[in-house]
Structure formats: C-alpha cells, structure tokens
PDB file of N, CA and C in Angstrom:
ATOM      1  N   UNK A   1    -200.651 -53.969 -19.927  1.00  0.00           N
ATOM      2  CA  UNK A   1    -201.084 -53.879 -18.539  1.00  0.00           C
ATOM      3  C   UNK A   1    -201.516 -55.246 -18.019  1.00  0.00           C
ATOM      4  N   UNK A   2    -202.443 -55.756 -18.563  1.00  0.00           N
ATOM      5  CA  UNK A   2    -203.297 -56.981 -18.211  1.00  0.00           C
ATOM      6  C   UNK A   2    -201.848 -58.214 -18.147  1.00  0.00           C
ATOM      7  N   UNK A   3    -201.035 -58.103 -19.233  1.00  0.00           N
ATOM      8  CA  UNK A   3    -199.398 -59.024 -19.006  1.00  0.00           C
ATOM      9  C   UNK A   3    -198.822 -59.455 -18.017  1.00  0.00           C
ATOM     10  N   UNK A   4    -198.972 -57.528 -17.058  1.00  0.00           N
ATOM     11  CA  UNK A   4    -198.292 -57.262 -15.978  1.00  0.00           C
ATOM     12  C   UNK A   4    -198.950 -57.884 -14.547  1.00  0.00           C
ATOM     13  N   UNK A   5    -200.051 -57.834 -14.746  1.00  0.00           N
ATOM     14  CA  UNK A   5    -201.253 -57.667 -13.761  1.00  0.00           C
ATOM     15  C   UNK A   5    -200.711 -58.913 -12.422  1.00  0.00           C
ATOM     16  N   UNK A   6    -200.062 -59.827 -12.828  1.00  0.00           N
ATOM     17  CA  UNK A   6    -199.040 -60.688 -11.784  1.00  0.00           C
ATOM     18  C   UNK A   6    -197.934 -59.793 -11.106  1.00  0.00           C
ATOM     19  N   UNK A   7    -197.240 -59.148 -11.386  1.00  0.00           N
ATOM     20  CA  UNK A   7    -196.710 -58.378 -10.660  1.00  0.00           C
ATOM     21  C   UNK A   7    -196.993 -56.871  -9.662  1.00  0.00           C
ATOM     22  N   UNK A   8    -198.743 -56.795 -10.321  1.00  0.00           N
ATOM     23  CA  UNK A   8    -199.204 -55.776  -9.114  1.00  0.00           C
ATOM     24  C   UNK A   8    -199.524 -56.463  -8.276  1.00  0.00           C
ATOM     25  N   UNK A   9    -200.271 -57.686  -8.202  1.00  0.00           N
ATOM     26  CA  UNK A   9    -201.119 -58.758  -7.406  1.00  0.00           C
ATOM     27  C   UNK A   9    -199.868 -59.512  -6.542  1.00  0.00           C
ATOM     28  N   UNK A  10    -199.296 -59.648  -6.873  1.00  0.00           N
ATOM     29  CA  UNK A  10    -197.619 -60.575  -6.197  1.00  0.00           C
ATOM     30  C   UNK A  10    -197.762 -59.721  -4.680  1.00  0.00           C
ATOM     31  N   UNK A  11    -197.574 -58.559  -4.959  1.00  0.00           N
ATOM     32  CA  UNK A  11    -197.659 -57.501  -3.005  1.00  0.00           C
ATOM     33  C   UNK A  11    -198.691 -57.706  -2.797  1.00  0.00           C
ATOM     34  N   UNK A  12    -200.167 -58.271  -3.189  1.00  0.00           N
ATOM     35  CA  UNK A  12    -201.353 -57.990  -2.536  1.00  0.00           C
ATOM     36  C   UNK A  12    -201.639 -59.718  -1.675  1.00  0.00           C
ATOM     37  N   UNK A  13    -201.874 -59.340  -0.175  1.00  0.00           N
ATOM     38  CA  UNK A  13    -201.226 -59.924   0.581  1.00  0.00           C
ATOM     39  C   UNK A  13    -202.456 -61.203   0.476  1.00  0.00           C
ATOM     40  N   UNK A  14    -202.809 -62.357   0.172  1.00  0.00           N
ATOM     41  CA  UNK A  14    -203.734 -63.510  -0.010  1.00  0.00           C
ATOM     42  C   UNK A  14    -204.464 -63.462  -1.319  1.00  0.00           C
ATOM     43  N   UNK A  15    -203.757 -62.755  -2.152  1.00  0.00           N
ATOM     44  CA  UNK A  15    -204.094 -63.117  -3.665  1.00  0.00           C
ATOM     45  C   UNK A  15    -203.551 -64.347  -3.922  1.00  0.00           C
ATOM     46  N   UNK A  16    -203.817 -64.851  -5.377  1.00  0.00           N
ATOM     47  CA  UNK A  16    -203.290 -66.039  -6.121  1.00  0.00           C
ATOM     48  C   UNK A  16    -201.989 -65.595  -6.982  1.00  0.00           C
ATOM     49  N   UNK A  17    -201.492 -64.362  -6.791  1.00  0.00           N
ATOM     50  CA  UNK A  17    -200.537 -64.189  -8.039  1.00  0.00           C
ATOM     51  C   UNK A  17    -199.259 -64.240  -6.180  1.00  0.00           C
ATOM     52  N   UNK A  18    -199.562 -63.730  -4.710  1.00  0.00           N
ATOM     53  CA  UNK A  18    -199.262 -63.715  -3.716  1.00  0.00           C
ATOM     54  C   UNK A  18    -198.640 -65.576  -2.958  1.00  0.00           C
ATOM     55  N   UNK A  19    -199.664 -65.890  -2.906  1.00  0.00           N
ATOM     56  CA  UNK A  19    -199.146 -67.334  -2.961  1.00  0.00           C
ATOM     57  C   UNK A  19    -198.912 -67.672  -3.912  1.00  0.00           C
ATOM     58  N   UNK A  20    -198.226 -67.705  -5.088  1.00  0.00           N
ATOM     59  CA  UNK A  20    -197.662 -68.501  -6.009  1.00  0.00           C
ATOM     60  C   UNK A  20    -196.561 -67.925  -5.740  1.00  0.00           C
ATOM     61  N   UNK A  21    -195.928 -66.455  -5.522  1.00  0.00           N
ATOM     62  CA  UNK A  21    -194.769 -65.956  -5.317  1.00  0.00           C
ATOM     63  C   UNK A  21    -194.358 -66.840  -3.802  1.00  0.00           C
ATOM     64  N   UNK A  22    -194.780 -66.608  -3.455  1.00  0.00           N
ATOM     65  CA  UNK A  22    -194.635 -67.658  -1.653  1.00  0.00           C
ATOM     66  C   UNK A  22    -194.140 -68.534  -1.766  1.00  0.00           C
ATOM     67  N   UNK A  23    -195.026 -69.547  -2.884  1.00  0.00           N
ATOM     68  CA  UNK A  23    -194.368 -70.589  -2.726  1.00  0.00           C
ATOM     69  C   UNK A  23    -193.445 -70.922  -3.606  1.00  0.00           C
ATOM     70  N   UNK A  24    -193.165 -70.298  -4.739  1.00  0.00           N
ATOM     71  CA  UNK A  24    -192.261 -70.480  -5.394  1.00  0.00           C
ATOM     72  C   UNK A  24    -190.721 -69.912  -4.160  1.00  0.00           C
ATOM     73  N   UNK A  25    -190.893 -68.951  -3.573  1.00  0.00           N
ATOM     74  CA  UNK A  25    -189.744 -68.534  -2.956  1.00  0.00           C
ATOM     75  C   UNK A  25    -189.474 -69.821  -1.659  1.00  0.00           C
ATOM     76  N   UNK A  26    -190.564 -70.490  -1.106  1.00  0.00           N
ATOM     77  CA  UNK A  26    -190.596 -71.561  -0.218  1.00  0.00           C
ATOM     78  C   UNK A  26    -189.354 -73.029  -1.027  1.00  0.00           C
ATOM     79  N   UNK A  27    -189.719 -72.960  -2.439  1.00  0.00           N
ATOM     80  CA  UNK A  27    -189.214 -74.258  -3.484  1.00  0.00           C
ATOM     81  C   UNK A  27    -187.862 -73.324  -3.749  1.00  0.00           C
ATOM     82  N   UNK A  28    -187.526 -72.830  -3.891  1.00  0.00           N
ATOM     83  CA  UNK A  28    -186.499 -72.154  -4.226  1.00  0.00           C
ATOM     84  C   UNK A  28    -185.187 -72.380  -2.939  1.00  0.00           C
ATOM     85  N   UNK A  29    -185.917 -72.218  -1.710  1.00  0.00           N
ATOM     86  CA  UNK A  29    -185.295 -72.130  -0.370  1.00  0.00           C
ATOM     87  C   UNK A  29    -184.851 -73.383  -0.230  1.00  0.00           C
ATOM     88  N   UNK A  30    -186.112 -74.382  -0.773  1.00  0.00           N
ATOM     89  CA  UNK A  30    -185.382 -75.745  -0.488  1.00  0.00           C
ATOM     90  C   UNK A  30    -184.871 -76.547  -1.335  1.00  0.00           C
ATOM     91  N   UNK A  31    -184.801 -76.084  -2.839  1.00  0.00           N
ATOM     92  CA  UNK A  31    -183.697 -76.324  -3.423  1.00  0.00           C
ATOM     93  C   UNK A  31    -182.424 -76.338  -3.566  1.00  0.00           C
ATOM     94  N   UNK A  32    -182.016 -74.646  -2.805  1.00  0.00           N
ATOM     95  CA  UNK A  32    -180.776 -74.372  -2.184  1.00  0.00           C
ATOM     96  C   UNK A  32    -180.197 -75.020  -1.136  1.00  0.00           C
ATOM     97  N   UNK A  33    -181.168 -74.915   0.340  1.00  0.00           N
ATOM     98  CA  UNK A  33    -180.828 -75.634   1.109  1.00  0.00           C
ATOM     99  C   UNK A  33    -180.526 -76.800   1.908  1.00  0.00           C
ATOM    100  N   UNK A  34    -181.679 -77.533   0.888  1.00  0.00           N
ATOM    101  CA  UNK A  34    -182.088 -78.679   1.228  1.00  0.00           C
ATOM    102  C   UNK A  34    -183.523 -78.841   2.331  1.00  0.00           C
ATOM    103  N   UNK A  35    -184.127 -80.186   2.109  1.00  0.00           N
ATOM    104  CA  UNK A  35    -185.512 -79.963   2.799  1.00  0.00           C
ATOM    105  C   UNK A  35    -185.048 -79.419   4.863  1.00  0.00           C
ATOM    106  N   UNK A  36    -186.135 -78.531   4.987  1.00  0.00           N
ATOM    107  CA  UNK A  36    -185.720 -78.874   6.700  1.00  0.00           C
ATOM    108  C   UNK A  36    -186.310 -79.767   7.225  1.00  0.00           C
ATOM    109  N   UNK A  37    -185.343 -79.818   8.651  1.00  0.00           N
ATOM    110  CA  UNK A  37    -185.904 -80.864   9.903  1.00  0.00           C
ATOM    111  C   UNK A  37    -187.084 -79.965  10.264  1.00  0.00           C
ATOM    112  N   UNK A  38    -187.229 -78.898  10.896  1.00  0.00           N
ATOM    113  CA  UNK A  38    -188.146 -78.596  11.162  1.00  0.00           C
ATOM    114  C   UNK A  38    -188.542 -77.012  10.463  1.00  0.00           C
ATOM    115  N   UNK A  39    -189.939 -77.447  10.523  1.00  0.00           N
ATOM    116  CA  UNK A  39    -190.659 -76.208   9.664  1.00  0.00           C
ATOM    117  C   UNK A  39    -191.817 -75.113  10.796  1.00  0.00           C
ATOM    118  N   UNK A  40    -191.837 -74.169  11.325  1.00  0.00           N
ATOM    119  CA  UNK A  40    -192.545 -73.493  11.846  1.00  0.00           C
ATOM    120  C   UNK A  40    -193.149 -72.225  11.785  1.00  0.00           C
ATOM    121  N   UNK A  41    -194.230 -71.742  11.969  1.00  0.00           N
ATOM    122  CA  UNK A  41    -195.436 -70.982  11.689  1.00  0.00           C
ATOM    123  C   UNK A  41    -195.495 -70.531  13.174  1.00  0.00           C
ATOM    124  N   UNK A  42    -195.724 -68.993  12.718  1.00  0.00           N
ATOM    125  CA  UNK A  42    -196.448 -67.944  13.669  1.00  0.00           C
ATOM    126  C   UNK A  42    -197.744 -67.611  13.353  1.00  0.00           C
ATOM    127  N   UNK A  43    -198.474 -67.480  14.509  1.00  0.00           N
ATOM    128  CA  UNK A  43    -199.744 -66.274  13.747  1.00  0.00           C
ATOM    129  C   UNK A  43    -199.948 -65.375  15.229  1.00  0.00           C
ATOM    130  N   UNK A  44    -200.564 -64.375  14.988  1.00  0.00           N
ATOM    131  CA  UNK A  44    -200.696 -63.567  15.866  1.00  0.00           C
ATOM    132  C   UNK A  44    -202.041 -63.876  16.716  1.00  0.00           C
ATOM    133  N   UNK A  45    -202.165 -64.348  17.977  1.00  0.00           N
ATOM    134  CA  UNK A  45    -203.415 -64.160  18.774  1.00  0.00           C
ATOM    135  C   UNK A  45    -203.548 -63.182  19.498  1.00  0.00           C
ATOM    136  N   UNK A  46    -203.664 -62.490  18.805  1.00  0.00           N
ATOM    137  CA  UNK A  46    -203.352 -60.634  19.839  1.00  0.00           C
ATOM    138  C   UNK A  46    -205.086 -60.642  20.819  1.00  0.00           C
ATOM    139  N   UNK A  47    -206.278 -61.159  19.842  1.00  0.00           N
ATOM    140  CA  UNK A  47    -207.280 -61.030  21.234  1.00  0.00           C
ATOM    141  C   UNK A  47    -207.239 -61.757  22.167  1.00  0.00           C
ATOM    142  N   UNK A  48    -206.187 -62.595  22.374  1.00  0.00           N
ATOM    143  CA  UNK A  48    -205.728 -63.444  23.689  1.00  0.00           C
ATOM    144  C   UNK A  48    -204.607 -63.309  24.865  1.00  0.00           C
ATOM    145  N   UNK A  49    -203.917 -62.134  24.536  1.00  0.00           N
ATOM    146  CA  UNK A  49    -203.034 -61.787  24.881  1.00  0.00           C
ATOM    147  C   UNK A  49    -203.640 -60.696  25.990  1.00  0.00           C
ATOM    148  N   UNK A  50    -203.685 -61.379  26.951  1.00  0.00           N
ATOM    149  CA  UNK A  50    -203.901 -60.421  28.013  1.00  0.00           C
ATOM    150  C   UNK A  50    -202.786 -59.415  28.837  1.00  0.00           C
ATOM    151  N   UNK A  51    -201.608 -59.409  28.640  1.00  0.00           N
ATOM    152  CA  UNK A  51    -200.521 -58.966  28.928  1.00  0.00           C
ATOM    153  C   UNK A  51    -200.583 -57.599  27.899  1.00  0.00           C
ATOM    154  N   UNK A  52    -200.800 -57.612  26.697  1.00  0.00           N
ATOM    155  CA  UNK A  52    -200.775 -56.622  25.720  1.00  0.00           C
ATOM    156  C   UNK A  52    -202.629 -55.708  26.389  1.00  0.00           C
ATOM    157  N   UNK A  53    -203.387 -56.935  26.371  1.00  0.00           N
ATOM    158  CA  UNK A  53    -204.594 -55.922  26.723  1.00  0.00           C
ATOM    159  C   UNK A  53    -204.378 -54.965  27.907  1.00  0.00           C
ATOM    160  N   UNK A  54    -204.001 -55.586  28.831  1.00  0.00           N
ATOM    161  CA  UNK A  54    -203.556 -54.434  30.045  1.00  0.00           C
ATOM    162  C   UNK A  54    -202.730 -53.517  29.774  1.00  0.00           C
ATOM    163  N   UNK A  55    -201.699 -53.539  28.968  1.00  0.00           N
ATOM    164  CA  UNK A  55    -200.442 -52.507  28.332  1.00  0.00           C
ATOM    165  C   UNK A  55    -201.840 -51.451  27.783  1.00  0.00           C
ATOM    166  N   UNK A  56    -202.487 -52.131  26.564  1.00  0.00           N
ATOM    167  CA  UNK A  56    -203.529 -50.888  26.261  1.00  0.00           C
ATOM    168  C   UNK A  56    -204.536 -50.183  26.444  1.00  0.00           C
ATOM    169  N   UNK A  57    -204.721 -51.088  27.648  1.00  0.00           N
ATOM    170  CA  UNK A  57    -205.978 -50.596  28.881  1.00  0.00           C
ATOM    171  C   UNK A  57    -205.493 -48.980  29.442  1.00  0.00           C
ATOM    172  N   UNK A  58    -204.459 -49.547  29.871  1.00  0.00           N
ATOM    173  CA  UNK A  58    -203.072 -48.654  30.476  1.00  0.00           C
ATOM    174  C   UNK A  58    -202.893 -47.247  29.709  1.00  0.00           C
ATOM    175  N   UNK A  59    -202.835 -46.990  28.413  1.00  0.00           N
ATOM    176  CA  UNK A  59    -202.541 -46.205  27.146  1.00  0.00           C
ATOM    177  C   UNK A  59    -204.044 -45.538  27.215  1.00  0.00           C
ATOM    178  N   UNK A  60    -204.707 -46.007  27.446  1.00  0.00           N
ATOM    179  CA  UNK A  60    -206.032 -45.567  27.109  1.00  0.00           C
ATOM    180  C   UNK A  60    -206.610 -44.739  28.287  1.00  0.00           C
ATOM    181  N   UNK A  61    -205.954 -44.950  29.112  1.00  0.00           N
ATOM    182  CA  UNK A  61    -206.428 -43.977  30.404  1.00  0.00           C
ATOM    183  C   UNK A  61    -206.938 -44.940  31.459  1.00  0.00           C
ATOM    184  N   UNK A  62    -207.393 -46.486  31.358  1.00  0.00           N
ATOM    185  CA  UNK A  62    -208.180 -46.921  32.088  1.00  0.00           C
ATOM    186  C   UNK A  62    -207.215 -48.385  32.964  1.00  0.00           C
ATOM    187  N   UNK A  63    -206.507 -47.583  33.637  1.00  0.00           N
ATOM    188  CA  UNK A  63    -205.240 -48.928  34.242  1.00  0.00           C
ATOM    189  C   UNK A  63    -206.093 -50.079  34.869  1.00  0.00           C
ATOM    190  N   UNK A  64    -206.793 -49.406  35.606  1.00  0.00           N
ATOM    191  CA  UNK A  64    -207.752 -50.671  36.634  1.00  0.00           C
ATOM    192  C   UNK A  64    -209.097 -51.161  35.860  1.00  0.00           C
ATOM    193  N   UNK A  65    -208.752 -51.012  34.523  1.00  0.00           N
ATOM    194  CA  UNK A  65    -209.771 -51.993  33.668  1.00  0.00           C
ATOM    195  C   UNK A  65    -209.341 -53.626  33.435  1.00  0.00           C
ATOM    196  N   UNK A  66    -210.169 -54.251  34.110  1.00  0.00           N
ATOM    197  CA  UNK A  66    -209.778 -56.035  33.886  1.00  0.00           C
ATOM    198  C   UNK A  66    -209.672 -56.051  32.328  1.00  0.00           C
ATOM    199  N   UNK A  67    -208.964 -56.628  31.907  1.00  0.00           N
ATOM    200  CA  UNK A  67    -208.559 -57.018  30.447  1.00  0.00           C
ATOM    201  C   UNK A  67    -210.215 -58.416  30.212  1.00  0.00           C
ATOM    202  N   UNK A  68    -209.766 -59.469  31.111  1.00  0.00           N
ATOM    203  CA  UNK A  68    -210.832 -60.453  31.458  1.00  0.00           C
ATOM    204  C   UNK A  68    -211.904 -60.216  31.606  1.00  0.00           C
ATOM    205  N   UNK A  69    -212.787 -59.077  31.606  1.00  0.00           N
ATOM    206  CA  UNK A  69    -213.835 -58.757  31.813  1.00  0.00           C
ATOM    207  C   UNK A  69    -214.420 -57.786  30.105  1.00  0.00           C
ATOM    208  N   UNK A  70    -213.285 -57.597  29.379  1.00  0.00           N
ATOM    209  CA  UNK A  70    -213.655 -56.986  28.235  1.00  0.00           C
ATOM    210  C   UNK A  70    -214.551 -57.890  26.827  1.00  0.00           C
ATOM    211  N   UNK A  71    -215.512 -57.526  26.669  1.00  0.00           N
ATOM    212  CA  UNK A  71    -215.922 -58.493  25.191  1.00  0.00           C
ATOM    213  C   UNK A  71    -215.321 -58.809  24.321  1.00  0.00           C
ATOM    214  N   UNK A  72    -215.628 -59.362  23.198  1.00  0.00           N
ATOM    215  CA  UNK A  72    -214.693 -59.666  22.090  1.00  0.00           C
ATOM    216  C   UNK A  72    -214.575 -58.282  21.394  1.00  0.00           C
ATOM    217  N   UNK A  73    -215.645 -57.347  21.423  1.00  0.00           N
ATOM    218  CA  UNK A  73    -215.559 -56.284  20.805  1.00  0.00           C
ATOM    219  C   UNK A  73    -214.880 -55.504  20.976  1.00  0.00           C
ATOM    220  N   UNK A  74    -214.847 -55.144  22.063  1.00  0.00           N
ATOM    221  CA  UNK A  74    -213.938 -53.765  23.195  1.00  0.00           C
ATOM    222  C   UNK A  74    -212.839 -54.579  22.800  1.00  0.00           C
ATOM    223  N   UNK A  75    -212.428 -55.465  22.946  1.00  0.00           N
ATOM    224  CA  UNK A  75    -210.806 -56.291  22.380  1.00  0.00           C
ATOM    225  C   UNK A  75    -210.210 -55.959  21.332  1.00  0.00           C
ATOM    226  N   UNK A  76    -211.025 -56.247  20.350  1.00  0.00           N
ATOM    227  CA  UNK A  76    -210.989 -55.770  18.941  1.00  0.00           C
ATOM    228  C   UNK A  76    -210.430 -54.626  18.517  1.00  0.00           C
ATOM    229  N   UNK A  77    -211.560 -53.713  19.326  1.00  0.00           N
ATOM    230  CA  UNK A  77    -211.240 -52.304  19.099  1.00  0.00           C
ATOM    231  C   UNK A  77    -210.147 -52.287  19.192  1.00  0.00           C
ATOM    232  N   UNK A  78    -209.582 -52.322  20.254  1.00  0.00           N
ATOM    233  CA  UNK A  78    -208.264 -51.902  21.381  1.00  0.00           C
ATOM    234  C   UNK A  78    -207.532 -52.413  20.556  1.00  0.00           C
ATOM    235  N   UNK A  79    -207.491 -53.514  20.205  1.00  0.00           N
ATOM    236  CA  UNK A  79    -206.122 -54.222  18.977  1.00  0.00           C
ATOM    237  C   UNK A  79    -205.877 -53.162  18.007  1.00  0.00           C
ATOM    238  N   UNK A  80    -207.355 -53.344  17.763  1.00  0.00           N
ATOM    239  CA  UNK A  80    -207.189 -52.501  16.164  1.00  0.00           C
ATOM    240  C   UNK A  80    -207.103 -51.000  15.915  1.00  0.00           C
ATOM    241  N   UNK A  81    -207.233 -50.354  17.321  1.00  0.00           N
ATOM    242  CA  UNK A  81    -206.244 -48.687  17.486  1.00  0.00           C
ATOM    243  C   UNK A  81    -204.854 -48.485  17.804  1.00  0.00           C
ATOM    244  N   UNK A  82    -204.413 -49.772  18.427  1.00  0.00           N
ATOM    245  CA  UNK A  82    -202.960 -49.642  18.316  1.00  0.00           C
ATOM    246  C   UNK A  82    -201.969 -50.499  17.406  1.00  0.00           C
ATOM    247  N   UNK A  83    -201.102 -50.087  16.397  1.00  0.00           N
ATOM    248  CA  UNK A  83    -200.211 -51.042  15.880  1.00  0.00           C
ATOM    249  C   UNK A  83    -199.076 -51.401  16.211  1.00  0.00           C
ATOM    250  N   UNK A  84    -198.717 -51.220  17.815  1.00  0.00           N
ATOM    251  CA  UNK A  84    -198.007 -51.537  18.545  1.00  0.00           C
ATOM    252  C   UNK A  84    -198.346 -53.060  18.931  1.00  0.00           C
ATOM    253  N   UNK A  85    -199.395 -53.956  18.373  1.00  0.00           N
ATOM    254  CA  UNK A  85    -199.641 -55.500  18.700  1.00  0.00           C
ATOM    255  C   UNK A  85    -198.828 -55.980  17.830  1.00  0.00           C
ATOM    256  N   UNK A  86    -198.625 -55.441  16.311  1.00  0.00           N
ATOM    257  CA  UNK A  86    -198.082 -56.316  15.728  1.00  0.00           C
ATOM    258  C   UNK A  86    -196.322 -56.447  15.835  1.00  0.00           C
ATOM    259  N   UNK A  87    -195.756 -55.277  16.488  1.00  0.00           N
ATOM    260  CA  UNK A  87    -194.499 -55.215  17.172  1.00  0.00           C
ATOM    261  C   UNK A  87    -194.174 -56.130  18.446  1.00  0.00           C
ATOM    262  N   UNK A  88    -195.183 -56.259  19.104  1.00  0.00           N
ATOM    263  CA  UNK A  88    -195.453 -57.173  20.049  1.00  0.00           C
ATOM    264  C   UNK A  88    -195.023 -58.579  19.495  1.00  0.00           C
ATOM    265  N   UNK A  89    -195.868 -59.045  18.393  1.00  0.00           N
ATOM    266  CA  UNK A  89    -195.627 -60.181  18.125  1.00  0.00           C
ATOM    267  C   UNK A  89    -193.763 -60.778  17.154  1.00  0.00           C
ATOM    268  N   UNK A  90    -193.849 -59.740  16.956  1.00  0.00           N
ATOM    269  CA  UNK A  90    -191.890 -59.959  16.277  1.00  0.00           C
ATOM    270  C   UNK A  90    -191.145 -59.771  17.342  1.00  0.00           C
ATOM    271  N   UNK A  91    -191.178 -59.177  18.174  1.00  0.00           N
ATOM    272  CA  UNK A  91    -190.367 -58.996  19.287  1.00  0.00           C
ATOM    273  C   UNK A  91    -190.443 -60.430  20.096  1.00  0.00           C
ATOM    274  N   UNK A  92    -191.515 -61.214  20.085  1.00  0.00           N
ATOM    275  CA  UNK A  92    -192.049 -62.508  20.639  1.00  0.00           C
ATOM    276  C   UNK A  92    -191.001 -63.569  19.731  1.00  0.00           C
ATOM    277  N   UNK A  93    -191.071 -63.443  18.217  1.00  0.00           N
ATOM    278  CA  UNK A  93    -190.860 -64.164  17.624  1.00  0.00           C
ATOM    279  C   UNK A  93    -189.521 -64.029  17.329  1.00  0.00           C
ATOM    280  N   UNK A  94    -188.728 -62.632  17.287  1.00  0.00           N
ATOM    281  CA  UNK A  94    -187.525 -62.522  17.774  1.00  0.00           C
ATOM    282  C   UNK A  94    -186.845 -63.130  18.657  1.00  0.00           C
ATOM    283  N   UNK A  95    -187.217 -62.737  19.539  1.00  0.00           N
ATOM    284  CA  UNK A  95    -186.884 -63.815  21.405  1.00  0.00           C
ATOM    285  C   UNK A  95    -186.845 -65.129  20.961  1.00  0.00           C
ATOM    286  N   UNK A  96    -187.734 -65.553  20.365  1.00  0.00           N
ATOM    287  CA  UNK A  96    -187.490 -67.249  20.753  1.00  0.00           C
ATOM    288  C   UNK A  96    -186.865 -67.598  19.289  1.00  0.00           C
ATOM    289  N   UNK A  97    -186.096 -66.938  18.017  1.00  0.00           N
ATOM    290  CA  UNK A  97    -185.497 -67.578  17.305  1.00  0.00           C
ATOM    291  C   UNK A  97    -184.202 -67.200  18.223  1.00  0.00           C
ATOM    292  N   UNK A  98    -183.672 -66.359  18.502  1.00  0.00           N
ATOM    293  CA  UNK A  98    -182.345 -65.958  19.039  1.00  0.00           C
ATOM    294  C   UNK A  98    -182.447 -67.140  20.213  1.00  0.00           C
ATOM    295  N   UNK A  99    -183.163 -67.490  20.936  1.00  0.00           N
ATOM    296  CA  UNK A  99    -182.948 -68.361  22.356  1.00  0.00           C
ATOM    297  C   UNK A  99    -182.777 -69.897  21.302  1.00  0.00           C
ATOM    298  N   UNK A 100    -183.112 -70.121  19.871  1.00  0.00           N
ATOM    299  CA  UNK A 100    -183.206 -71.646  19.397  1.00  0.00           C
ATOM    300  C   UNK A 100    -181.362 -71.061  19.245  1.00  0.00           C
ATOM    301  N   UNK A 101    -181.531 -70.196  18.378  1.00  0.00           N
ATOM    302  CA  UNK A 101    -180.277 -70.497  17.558  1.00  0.00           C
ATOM    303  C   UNK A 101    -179.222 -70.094  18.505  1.00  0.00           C
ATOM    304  N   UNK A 102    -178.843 -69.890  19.947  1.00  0.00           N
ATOM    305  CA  UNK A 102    -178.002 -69.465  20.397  1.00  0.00           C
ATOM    306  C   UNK A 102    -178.119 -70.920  21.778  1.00  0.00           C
ATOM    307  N   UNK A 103    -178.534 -71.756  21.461  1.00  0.00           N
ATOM    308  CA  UNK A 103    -178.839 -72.825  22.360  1.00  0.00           C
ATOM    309  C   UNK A 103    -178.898 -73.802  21.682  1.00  0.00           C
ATOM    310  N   UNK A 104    -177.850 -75.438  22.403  1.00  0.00           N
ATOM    311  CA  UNK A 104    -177.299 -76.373  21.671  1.00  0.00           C
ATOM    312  C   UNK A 104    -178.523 -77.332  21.741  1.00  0.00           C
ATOM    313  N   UNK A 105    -179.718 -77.677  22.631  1.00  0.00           N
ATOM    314  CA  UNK A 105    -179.581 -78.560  23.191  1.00  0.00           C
ATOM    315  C   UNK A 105    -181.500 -78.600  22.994  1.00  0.00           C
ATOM    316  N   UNK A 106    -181.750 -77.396  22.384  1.00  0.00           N
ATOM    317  CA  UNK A 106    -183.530 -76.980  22.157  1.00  0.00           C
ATOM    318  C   UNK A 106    -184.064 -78.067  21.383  1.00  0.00           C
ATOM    319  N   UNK A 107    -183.498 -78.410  20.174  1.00  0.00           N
ATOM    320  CA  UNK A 107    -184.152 -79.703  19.155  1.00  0.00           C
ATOM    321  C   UNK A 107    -183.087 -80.348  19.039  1.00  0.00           C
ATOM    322  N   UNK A 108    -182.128 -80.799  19.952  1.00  0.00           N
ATOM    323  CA  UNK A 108    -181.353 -81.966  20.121  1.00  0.00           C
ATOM    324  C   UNK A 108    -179.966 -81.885  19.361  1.00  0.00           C
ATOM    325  N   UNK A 109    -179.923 -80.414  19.294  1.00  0.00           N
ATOM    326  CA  UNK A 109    -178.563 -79.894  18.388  1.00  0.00           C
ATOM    327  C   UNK A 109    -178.516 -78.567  18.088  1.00  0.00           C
ATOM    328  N   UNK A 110    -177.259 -78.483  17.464  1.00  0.00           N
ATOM    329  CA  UNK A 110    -177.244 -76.768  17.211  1.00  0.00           C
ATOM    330  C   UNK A 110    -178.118 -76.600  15.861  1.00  0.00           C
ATOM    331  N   UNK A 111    -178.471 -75.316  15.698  1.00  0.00           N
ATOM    332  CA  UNK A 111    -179.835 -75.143  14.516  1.00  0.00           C
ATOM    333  C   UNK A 111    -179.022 -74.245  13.653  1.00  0.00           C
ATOM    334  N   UNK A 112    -178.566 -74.516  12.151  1.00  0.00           N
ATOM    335  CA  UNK A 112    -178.307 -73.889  11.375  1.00  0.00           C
ATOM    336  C   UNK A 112    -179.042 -72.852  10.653  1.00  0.00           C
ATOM    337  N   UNK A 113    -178.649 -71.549  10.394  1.00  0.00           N
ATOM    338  CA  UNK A 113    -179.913 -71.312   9.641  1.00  0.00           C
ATOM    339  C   UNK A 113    -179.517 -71.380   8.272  1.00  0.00           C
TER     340      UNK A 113
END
C-alpha cells in the first residue's frame, strides 16, 4: 500500500506526488515538442466577474440586485452555489484559444499547436 501511496496522491489536486506528475508531464511535452515561444496560464477570478454575478443574481430570483453593491461574502456564496462559474471560465478560455489558433497575425504568426 504505502509503495503505491504516489499513485493515490498523483489525482489529489496540490499534493507533492500532484505536482511532480505535472511537471514531469510539462518535461515530457517539451521534450517532444520542443521549448515554446509562448507559455500561458489561466486562473479563474470568478469574484470579479460581474457579468456572471448578474447571470446569478438573475437565477436566484433577485434580477435588480446590483452585483457592485454585494460583499465579498454574498459573492462567495453565489460562486460557490453554482458550478456553472467554472463552465464560464472554459468557455472563456475556449474562445480565445480558437480566436489565437484560427488567426495569422495575434503573436506575429500562425500558432502551431
């Protein structure tokens, strides 16, 4: 069991057995491919997203609630009853790989993947 114990920990998401799988799959990528020109990172700011807060203002019964007028808490909440934010954010991150890779001219050339 205790042998194994790297391969239960590997899915557990900011363990040490988690990033070592990461980055070994990161060294692996660029062994194959070679280093990239460019390297980029998402993260989700869903309590900033006032476009999504009004969508769940909306869901919640309360349309003519200012998003801008809510605390950090009431924000929170609201994020954290719907998991429709984190669809939000791939659909975001969707959109703008399809607009790089289908456009010549974004980082000064066409983008291989």
């Amino acid at each position: 069991m205790v042998d194994n114990i790297h391969l239960y920990l590997k899915n557990l998401r900011g363990s040490a057995a988690y990033w070592k799988t990461a980055y070994n799959e990161l060294i692996r990528q660029i062994r194959w491919l070679g280093p990239p020109h460019y390297f980029l990172t998402f993260s989700c700011n869903d309590l900033n997203w006032l476009d999504m807060h009004k969508a769940l203002l909306t869901a919640e019964g309360q349309p003519n609630e200012d998003p801008n007028k809510l605390d950090i808490y009431a924000t929170q909440r609201l994020v954290e009853m719907y998991p429709v934010v984190s669809r939000h954010l791939i659909i975001g991150v969707n959109a703008l790989v399809t607009f790089v890779l289908n456009k010549d001219k974004v980082f000064g050339g066409k983008v291989e993947d």
